[in-house]
Structure formats: C-alpha cells, structure tokens
C-alpha atoms as a PDB file:
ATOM      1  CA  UNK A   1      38.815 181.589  80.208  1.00  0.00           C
ATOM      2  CA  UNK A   2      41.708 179.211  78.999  1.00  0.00           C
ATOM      3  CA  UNK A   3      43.427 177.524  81.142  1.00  0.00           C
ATOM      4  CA  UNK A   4      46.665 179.533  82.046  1.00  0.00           C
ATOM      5  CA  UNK A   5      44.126 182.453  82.970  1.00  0.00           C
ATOM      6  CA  UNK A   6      42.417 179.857  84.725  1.00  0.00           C
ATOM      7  CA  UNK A   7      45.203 178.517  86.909  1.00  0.00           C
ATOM      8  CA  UNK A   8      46.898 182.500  87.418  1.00  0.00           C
ATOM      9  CA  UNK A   9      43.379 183.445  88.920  1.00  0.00           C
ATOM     10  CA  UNK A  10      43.354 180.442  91.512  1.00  0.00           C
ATOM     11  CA  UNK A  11      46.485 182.038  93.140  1.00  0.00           C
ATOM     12  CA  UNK A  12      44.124 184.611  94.713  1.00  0.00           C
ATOM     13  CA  UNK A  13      42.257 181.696  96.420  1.00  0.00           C
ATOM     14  CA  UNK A  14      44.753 179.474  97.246  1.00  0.00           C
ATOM     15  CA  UNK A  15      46.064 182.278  99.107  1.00  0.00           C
ATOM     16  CA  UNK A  16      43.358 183.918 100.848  1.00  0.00           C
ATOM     17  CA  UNK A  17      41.706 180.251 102.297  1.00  0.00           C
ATOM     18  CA  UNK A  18      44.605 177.825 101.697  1.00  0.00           C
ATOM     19  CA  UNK A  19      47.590 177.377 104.218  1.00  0.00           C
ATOM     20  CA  UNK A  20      51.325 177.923 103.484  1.00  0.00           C
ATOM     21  CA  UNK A  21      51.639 174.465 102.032  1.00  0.00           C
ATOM     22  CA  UNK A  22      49.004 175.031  99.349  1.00  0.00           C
ATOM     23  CA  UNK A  23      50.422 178.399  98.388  1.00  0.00           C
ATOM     24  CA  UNK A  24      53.820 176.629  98.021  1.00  0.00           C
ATOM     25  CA  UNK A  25      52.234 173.612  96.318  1.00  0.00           C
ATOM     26  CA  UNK A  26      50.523 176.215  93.769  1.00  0.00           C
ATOM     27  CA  UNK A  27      53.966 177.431  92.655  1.00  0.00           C
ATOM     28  CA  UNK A  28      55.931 174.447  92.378  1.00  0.00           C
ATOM     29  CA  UNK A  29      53.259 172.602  90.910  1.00  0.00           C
ATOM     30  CA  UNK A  30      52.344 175.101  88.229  1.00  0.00           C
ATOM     31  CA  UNK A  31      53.728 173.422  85.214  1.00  0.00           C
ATOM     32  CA  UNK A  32      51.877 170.079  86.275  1.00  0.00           C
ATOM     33  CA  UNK A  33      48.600 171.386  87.201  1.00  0.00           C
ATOM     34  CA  UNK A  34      48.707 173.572  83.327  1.00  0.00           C
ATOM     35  CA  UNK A  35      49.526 170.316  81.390  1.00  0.00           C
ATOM     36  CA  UNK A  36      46.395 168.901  82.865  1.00  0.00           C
ATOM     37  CA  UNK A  37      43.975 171.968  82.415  1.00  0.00           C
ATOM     38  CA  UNK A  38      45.556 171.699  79.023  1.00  0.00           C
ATOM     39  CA  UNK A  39      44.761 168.183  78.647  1.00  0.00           C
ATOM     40  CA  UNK A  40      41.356 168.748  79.836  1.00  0.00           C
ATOM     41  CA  UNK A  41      40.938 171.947  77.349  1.00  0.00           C
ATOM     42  CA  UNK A  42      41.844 170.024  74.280  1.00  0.00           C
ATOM     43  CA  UNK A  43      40.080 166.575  74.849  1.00  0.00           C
ATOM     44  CA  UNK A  44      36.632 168.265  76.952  1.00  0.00           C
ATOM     45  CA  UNK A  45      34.274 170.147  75.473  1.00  0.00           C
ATOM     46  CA  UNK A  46      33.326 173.495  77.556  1.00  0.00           C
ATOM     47  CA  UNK A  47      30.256 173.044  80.062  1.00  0.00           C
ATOM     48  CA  UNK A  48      31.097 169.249  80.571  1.00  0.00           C
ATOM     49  CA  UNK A  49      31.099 167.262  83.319  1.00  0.00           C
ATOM     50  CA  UNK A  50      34.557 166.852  84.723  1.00  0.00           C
ATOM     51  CA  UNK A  51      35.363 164.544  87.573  1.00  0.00           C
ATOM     52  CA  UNK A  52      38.776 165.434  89.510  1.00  0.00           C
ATOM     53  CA  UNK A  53      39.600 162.480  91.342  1.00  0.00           C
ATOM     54  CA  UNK A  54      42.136 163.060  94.455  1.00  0.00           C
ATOM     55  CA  UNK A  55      41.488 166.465  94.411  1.00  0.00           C
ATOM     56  CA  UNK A  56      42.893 168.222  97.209  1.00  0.00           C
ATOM     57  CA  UNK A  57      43.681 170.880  97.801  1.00  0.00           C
ATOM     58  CA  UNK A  58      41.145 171.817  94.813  1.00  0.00           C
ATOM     59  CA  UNK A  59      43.657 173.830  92.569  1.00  0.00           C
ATOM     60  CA  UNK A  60      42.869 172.092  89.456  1.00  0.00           C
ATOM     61  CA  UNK A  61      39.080 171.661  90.421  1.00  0.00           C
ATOM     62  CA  UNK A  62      39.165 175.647  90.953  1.00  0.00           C
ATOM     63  CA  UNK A  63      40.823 176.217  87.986  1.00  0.00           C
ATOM     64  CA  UNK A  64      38.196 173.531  85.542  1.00  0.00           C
ATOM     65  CA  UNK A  65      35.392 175.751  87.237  1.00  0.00           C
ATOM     66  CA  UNK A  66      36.681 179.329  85.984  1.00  0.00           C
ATOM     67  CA  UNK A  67      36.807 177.197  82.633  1.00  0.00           C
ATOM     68  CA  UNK A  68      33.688 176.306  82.422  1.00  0.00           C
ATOM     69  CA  UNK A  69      33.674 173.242  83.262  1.00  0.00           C
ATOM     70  CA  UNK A  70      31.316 171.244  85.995  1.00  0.00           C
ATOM     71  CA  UNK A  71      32.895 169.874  88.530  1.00  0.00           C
ATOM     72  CA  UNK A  72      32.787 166.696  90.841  1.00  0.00           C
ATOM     73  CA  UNK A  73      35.676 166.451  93.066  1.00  0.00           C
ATOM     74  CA  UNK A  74      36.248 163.317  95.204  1.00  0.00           C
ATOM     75  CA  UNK A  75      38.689 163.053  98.117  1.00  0.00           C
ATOM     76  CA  UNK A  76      39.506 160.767 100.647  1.00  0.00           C
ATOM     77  CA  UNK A  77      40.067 163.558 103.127  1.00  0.00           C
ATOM     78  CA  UNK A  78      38.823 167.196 101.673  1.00  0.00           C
ATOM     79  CA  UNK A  79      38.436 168.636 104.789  1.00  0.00           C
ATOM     80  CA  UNK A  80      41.191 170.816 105.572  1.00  0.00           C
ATOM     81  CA  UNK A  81      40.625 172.556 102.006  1.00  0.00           C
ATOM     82  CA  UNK A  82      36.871 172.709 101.503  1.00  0.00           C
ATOM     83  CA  UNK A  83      37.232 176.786 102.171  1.00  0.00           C
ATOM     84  CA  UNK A  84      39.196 176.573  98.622  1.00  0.00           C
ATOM     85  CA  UNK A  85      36.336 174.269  97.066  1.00  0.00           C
ATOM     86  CA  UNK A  86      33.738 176.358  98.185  1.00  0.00           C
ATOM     87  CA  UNK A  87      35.302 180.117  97.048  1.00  0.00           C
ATOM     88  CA  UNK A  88      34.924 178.227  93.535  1.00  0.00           C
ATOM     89  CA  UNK A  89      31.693 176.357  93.960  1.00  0.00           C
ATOM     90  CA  UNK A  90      33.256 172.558  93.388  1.00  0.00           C
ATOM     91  CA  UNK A  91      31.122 170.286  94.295  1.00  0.00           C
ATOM     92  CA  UNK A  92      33.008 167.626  96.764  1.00  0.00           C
ATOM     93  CA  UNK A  93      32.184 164.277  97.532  1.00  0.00           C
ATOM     94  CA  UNK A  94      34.302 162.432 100.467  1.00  0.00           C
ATOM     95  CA  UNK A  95      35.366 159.072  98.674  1.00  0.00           C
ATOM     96  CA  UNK A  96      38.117 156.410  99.134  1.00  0.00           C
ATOM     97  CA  UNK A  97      38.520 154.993  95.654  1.00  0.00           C
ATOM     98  CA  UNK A  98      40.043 152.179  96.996  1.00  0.00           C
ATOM     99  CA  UNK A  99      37.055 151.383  98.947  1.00  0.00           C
ATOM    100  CA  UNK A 100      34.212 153.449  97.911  1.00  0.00           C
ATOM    101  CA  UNK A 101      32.402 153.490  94.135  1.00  0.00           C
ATOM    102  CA  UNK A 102      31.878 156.732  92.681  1.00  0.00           C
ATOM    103  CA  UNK A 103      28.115 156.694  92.093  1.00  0.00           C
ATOM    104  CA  UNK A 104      27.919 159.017  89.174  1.00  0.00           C
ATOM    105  CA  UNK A 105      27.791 157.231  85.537  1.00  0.00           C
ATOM    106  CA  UNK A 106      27.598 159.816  83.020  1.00  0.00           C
ATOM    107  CA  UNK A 107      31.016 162.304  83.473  1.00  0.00           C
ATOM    108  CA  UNK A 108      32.603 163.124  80.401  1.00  0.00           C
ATOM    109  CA  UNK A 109      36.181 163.706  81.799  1.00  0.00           C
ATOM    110  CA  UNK A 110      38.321 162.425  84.805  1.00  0.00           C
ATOM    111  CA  UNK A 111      41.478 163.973  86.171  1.00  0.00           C
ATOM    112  CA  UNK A 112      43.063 161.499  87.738  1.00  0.00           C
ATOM    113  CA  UNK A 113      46.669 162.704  88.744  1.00  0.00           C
ATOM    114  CA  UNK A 114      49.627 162.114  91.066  1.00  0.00           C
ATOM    115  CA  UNK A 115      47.008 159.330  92.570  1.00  0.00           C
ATOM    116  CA  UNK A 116      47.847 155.806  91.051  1.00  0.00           C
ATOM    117  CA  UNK A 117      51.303 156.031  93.578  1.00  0.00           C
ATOM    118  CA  UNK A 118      49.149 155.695  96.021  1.00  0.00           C
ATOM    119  CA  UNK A 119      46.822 153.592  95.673  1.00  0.00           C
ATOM    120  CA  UNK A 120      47.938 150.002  96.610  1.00  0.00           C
ATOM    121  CA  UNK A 121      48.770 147.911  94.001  1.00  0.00           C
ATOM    122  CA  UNK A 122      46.258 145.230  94.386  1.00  0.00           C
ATOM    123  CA  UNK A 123      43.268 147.664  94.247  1.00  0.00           C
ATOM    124  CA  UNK A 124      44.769 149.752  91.381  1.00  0.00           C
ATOM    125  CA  UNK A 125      42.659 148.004  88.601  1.00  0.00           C
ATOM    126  CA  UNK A 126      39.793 148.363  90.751  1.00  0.00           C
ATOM    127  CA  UNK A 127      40.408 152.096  91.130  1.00  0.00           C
ATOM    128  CA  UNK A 128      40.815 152.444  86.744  1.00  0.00           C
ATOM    129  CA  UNK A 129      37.622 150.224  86.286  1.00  0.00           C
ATOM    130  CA  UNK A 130      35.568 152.511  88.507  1.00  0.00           C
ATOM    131  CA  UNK A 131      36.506 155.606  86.731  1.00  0.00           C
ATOM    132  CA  UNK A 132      35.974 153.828  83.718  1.00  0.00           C
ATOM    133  CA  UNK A 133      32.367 152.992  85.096  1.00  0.00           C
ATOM    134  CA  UNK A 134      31.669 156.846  85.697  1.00  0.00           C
ATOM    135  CA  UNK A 135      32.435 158.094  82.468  1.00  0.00           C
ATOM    136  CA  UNK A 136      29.956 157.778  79.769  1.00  0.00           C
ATOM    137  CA  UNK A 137      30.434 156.265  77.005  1.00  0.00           C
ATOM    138  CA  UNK A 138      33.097 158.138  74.656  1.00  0.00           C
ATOM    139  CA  UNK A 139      34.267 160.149  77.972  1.00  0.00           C
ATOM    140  CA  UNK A 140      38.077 160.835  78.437  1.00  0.00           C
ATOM    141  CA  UNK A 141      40.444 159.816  80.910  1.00  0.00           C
ATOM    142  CA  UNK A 142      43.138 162.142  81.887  1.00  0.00           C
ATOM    143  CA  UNK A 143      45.835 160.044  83.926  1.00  0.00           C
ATOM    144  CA  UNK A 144      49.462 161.082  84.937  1.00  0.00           C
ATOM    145  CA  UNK A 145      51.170 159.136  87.349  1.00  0.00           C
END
C-alpha cells in the first residue's frame, strides 16, 4: 500500500477509537503526516524497522504499519490513544526522550516530527544523539521541526 492509501485508510480508525481532537487533527494535518509517509517511502525500504518517535496519537505509526513497515512507537504519554495503536498492531513503548534512552540499536528509520519544539533546548542534542544511537548504521533520520 503507498502511502496516500495508507494515510486515507487510517481515517476509519482514527474515527472509530480516537476522540474529536484526533479526527480533527487527521484532517488538518493531512498534508504533514503524507510528506512524512512519503519521506519514509522513498528513503526506507519495505519490511524495515521504523521508529516513530512522539507518536501520539499513532496516525503516522498506523499508517507505516498498513505500509509495511515495523513499527516502534515511543511516547511520553500514549495512553489516551493506545485503542488507535492497538487497531493497527504498533508496538508502543512509554519513553521521555529527554530523560529516558531508547534501548533498541538496530532501527533503520526514525520519524521524528513536530517534537524538537518541545523538547528543551539544553537536552535537544541529547534527544538527536539518542536517535542517532538507535539507528543502525546507514539508517535514516526523518526530522521536521
């Protein structure tokens, strides 16, 4: 599936488990969300390992699943959409990446958007160098502020 199919068949689950702010998130964040299933279709081979890093509400993990893609997706607080993550069968770790390391050293990908704003500025290296760390070597960073 590429990934416009992809992100047009997560509507279904962001609106049977999500809330009215994912649904509404879904549709104004379209656009975004494609550039980086996009990003992730050109530069990751099919069947990798992806890691989607601030993942919530699971959109993008969703859509990197119907792919074909494995997915890790770390969250400080997944929680209120894990109903999302599992209707797709993401695999979700808990994690503050300001505080936590990522244990995994051997991802191919990372999807790492719309987090760097928040992340405070003195652990923002930090944050790159552990991503960095859980990539193997040759794997592909995928960062939008």
């Amino acid at each position: 599936m590429d990934s416009r199919e992809a992100l047009l068949s997560v509507k279904e689950v962001a609106e049977r488990f999500g809330n009215s702010r994912t649904v509404h998130s879904y549709y104004l964040e379209f656009g975004r969300r494609l550039e980086v299933l996009k990003l992730v279709e050109e530069y990751c081979r099919q069947g990798s390992t992806v890691l989607d890093l601030g993942a919530q509400p699971f959109v993008v993990s969703c859509a990197l699943r119907k792919m074909g893609y494995s997915v890790i997706a770390f969250d400080v607080d997944p929680e209120p959409y894990m109903r999302i993550a599992k209707a797709c069968s993401v695999n979700v770790v808990r994690c503050d990446l300001e505080r936590n390391e990522l244990d995994i050293g051997n991802a191919d990908c990372a999807v790492f958007t719309e987090v760097l704003v928040h992340l405070h500025y003195y652990y923002a290296p930090l944050v790159l160098s552990r991503i960095n760390k859980a990539l193997k070597h040759g794997g592909v960073p995928a960062t939008i502020p």
